[in-house]
N, C-alpha and C. Protein backbone atom coordinates (compact mmCIF):
# COMPACT_ATOMS: atom_id res chain seq x y z
N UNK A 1 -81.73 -21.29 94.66
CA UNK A 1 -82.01 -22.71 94.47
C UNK A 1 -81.49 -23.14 93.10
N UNK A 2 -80.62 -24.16 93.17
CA UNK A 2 -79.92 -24.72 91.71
C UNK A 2 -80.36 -26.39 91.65
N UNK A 3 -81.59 -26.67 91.05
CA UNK A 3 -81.97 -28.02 90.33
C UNK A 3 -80.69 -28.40 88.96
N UNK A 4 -80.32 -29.46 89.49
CA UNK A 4 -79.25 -30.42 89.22
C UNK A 4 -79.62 -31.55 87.98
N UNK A 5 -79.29 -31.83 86.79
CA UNK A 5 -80.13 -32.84 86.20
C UNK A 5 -79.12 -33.71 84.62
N UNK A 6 -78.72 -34.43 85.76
CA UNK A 6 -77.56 -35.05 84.93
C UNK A 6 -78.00 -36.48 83.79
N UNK A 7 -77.28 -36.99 82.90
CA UNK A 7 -77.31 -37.27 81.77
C UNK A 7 -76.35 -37.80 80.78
N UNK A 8 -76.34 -39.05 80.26
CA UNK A 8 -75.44 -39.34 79.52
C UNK A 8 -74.55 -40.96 79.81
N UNK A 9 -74.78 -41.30 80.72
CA UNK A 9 -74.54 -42.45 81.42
C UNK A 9 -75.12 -43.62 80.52
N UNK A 10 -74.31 -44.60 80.86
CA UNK A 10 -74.36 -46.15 80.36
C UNK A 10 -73.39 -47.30 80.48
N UNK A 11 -73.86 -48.16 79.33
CA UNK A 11 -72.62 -49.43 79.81
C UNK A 11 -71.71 -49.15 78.30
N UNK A 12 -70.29 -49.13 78.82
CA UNK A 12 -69.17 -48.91 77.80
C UNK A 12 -68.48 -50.24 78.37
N UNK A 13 -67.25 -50.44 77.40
CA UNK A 13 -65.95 -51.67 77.17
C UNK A 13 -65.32 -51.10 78.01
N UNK A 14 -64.23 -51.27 78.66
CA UNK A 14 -62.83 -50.59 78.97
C UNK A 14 -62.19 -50.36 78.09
N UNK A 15 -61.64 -49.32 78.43
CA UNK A 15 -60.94 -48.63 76.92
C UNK A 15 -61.85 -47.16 76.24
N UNK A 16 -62.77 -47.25 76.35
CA UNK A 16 -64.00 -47.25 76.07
C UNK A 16 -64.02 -45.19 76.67
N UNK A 17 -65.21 -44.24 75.99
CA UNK A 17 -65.06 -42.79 76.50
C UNK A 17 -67.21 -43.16 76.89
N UNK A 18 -67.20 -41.92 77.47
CA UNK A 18 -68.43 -41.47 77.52
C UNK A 18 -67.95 -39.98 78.17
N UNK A 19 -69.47 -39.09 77.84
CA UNK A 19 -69.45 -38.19 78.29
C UNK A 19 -71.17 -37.89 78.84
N UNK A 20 -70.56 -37.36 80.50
CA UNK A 20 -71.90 -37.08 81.18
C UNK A 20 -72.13 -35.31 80.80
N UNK A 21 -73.34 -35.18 80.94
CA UNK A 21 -73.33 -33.49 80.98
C UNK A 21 -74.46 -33.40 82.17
N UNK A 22 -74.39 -32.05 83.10
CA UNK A 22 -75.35 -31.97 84.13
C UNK A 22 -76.08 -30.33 83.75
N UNK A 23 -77.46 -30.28 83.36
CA UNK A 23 -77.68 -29.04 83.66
C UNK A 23 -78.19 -28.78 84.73
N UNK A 24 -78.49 -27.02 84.67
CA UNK A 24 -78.62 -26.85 85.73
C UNK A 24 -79.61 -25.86 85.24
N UNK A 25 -80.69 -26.07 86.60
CA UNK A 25 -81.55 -24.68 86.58
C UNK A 25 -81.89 -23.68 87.37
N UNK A 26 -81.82 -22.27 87.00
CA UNK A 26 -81.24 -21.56 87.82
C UNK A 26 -80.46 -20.06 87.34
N UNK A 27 -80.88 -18.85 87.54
CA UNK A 27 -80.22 -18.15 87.06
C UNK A 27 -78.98 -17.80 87.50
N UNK A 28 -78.51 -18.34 88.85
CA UNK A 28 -77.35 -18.13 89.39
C UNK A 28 -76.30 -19.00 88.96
N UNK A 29 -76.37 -19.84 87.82
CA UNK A 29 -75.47 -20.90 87.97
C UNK A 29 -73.82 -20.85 87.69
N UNK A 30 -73.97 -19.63 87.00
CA UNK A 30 -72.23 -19.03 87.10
C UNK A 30 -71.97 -18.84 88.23
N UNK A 31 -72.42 -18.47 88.97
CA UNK A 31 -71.72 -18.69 90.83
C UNK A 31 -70.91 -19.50 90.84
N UNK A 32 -71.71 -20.28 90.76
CA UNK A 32 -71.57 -21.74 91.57
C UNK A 32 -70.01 -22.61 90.93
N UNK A 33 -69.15 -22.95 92.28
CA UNK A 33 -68.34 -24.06 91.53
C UNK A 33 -68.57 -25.09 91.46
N UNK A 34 -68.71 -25.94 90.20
CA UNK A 34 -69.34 -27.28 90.07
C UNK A 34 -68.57 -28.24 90.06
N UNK A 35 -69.08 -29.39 90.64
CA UNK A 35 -68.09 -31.08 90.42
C UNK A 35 -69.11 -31.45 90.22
N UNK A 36 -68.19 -33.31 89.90
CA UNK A 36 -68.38 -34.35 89.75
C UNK A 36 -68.45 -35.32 91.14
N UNK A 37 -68.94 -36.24 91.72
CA UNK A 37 -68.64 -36.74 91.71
C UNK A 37 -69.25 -38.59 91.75
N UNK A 38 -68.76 -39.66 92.58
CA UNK A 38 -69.27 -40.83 92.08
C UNK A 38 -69.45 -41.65 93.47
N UNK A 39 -70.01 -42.80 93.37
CA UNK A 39 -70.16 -43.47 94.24
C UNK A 39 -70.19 -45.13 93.81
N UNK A 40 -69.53 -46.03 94.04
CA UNK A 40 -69.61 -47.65 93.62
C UNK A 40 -70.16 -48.17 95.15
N UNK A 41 -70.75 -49.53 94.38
CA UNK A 41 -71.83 -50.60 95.73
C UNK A 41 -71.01 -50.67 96.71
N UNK A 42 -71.64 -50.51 97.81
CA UNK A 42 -70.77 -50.52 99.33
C UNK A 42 -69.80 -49.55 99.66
N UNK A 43 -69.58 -48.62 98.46
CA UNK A 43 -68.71 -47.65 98.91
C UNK A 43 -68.84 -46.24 99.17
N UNK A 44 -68.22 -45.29 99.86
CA UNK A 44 -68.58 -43.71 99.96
C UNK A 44 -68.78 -42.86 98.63
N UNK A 45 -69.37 -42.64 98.88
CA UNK A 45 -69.42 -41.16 97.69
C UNK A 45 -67.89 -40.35 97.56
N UNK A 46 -67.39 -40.33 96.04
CA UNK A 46 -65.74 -40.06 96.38
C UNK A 46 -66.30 -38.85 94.99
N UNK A 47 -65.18 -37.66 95.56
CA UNK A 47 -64.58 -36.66 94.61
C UNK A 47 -64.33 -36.93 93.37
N UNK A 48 -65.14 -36.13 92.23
CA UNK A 48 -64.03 -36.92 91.22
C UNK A 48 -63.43 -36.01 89.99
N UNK A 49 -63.67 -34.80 90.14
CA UNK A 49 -63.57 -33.66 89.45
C UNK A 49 -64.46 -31.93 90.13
N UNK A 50 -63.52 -30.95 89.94
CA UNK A 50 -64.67 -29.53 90.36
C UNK A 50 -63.77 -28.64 89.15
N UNK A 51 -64.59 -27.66 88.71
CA UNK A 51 -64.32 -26.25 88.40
C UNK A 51 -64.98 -25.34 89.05
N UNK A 52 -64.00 -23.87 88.65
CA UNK A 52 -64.51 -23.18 88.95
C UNK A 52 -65.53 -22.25 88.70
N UNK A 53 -65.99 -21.14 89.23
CA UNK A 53 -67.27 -20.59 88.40
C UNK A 53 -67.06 -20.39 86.94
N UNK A 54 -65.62 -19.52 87.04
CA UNK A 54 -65.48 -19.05 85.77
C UNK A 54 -64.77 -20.41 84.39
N UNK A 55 -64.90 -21.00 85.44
CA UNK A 55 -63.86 -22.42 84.56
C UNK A 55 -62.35 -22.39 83.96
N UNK A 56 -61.91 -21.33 84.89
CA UNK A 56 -60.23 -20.92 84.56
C UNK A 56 -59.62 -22.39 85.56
N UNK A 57 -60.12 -22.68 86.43
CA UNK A 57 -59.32 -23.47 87.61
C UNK A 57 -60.45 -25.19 87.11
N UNK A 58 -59.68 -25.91 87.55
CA UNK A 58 -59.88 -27.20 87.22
C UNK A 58 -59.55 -28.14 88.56
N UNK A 59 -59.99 -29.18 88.97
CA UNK A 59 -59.40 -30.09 90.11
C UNK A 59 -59.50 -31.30 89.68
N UNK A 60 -58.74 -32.40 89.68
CA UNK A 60 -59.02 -34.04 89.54
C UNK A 60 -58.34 -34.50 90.94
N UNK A 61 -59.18 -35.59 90.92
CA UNK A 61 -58.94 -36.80 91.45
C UNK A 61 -57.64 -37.29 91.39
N UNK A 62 -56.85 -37.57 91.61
CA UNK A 62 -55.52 -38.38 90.90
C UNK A 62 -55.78 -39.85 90.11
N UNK A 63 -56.76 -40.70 90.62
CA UNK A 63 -57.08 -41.75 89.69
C UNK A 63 -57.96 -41.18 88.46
N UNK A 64 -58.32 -39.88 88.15
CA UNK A 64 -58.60 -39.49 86.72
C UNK A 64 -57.97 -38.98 86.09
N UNK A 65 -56.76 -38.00 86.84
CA UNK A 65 -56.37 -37.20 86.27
C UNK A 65 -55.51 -37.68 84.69
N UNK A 66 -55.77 -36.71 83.32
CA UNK A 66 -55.01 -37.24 82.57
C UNK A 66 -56.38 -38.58 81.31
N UNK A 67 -57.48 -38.75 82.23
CA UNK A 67 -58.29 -39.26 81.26
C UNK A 67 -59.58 -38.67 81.44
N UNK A 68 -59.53 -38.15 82.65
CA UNK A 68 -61.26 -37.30 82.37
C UNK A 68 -61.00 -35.79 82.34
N UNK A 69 -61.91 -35.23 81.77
CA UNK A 69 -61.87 -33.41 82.01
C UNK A 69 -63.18 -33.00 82.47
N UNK A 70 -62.95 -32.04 83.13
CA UNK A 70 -64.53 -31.55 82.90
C UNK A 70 -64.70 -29.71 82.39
N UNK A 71 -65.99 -29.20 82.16
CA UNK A 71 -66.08 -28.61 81.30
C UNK A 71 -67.70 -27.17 81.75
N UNK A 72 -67.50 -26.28 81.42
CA UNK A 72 -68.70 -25.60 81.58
C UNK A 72 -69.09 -24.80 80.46
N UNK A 73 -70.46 -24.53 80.49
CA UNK A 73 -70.76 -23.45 79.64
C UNK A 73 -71.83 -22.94 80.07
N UNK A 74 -71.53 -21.57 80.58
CA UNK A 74 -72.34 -20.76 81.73
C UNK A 74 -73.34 -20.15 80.82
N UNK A 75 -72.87 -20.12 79.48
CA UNK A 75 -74.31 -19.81 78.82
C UNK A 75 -75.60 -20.60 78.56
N UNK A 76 -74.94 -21.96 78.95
CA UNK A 76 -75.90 -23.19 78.75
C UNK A 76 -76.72 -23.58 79.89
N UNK A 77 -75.63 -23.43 80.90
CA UNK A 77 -75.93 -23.89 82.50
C UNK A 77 -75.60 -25.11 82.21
N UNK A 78 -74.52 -25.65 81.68
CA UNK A 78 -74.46 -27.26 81.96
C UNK A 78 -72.53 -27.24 82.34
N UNK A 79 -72.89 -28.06 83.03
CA UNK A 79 -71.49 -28.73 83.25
C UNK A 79 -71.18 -29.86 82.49
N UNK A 80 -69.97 -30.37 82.27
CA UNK A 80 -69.82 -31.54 81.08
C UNK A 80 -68.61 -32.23 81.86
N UNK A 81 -68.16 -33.84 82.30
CA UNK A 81 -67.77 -34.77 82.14
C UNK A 81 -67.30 -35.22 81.23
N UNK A 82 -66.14 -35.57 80.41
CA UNK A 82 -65.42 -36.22 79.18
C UNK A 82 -64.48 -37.35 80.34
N UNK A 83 -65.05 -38.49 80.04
CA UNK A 83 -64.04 -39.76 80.37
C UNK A 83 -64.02 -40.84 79.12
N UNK A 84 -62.41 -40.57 79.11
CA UNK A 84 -61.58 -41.77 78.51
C UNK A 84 -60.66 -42.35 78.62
N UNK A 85 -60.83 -43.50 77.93
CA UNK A 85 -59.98 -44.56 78.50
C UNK A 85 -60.58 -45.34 80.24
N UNK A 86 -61.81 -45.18 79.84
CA UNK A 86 -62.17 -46.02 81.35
C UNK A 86 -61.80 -47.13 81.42
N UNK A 87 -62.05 -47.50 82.81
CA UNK A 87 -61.73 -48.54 83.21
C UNK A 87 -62.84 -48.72 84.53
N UNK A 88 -62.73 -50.61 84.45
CA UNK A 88 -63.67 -51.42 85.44
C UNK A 88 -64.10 -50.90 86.42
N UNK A 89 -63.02 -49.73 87.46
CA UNK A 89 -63.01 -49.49 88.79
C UNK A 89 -63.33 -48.35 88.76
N UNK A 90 -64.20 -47.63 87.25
CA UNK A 90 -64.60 -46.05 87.25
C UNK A 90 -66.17 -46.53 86.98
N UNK A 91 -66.76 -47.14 87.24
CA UNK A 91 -68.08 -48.08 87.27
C UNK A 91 -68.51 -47.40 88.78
N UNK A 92 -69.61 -46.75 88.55
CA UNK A 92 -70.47 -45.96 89.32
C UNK A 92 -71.71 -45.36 89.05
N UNK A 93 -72.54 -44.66 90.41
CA UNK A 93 -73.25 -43.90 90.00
C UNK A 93 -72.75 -42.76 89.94
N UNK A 94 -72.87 -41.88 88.93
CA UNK A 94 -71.93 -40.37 88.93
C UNK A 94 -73.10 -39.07 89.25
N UNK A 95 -72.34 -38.16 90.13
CA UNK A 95 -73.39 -37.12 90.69
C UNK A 95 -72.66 -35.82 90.43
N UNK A 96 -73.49 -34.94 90.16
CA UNK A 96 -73.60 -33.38 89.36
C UNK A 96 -73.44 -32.76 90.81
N UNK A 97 -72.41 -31.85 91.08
CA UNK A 97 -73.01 -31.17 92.22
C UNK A 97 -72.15 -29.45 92.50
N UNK A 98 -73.04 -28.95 92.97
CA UNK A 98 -72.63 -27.13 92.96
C UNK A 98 -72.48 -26.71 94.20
N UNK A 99 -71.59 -25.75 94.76
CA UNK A 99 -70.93 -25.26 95.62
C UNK A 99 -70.91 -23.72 95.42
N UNK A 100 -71.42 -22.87 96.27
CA UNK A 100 -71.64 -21.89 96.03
C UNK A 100 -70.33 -21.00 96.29
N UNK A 101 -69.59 -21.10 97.32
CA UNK A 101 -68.41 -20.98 97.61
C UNK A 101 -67.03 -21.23 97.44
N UNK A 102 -66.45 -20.89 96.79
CA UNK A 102 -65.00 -21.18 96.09
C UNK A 102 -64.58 -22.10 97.04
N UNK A 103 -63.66 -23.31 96.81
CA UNK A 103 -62.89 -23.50 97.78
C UNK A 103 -61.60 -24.15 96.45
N UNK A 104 -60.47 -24.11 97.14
CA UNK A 104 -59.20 -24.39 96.52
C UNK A 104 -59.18 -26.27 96.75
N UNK A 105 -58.79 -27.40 95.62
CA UNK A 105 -58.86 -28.32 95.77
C UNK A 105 -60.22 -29.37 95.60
N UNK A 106 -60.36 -30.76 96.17
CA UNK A 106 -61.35 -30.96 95.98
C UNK A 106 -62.44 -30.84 96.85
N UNK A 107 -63.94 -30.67 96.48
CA UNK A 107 -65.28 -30.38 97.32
C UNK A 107 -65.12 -31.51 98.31
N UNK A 108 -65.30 -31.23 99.66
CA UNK A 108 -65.79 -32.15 100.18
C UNK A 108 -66.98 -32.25 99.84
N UNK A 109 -67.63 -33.44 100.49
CA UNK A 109 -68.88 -33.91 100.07
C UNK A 109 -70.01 -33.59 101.01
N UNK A 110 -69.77 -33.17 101.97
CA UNK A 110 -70.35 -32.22 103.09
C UNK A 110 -70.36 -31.15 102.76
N UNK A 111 -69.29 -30.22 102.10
CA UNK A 111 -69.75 -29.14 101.61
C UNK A 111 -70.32 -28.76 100.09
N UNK A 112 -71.26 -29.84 99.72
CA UNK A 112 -72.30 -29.51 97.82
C UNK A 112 -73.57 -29.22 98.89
N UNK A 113 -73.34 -28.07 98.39
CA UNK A 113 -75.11 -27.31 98.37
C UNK A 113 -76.19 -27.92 97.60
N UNK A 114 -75.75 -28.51 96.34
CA UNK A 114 -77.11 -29.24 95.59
C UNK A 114 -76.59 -30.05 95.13
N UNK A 115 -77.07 -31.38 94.98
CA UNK A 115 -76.85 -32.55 94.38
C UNK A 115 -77.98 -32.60 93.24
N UNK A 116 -77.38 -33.19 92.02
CA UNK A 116 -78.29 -33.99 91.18
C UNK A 116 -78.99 -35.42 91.45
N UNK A 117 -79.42 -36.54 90.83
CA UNK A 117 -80.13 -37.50 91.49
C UNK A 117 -79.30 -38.72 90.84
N UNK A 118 -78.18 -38.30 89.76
CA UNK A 118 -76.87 -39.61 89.97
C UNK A 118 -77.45 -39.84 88.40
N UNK A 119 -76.49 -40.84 87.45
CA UNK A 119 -76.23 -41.14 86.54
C UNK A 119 -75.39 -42.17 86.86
N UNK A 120 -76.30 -43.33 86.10
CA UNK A 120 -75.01 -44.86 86.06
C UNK A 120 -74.15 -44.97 85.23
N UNK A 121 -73.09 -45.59 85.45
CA UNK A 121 -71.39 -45.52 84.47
C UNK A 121 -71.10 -46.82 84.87
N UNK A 122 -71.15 -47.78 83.98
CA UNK A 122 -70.89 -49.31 84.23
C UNK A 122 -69.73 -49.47 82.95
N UNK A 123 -68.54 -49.72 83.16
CA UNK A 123 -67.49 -50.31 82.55
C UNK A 123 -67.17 -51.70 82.73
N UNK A 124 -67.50 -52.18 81.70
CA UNK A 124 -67.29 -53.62 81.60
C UNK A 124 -65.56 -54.10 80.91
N UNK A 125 -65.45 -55.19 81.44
CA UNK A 125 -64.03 -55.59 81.09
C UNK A 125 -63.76 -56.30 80.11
């Protein structure tokens, strides 16, 4: 069992960085490959970053790639989010989520074993 508990969210400018971090609790949490991802009003829950357990392998989105990273530290149990240079249309709720199973590319969203309970990201213009 991996409790999810993300953090760091708010209202920024465009142009503008924030950084989310998600811990996790759980002694297994190096297993696990972790993402990101987000969801805006009326819309699906979309991909928006994963690593891997060991955090050698990385995945983006193509509309992040190049301004967000993400980040682990298995001694911490947290995963970390760095976005910059946002923009209006990266305005969401953002969700922490772990995958116990490697997979190459991005998580589907059918396959996160645990979700966190979301973090708001409002970019204003």
């Amino acid at each position: 069992q991996v409790q999810l508990v993300e953090s760091g969210g708010g209202l920024v400018q465009a142009g503008g960085s924030l950084r989310l971090s998600c811990a996790a609790s759980g002694r297994t949490f190096s297993r696990y490959a972790m993402g990101w991802f987000r969801q805006a009003p009326g819309k699906e829950r979309e991909f928006v970053a994963r690593i891997s357990w060991s955090g050698s392998s990385t995945y983006y989105e193509d509309s992040v790639k190049g301004r967000f990273t993400i980040s682990r530290d298995n001694a911490k149990n947290t995963v970390d989010l760095q976005m910059n240079s946002l923009k209006p249309e990266d305005t969401a709720v953002y969700y922490c989520a772990a995958r116990l199973l490697p997979i190459p590319g991005p998580i589907p969203s059918g396959l996160v074993d645990y979700w966190g309970q979301g973090t708001q990201v409002t970019v204003s213009s």
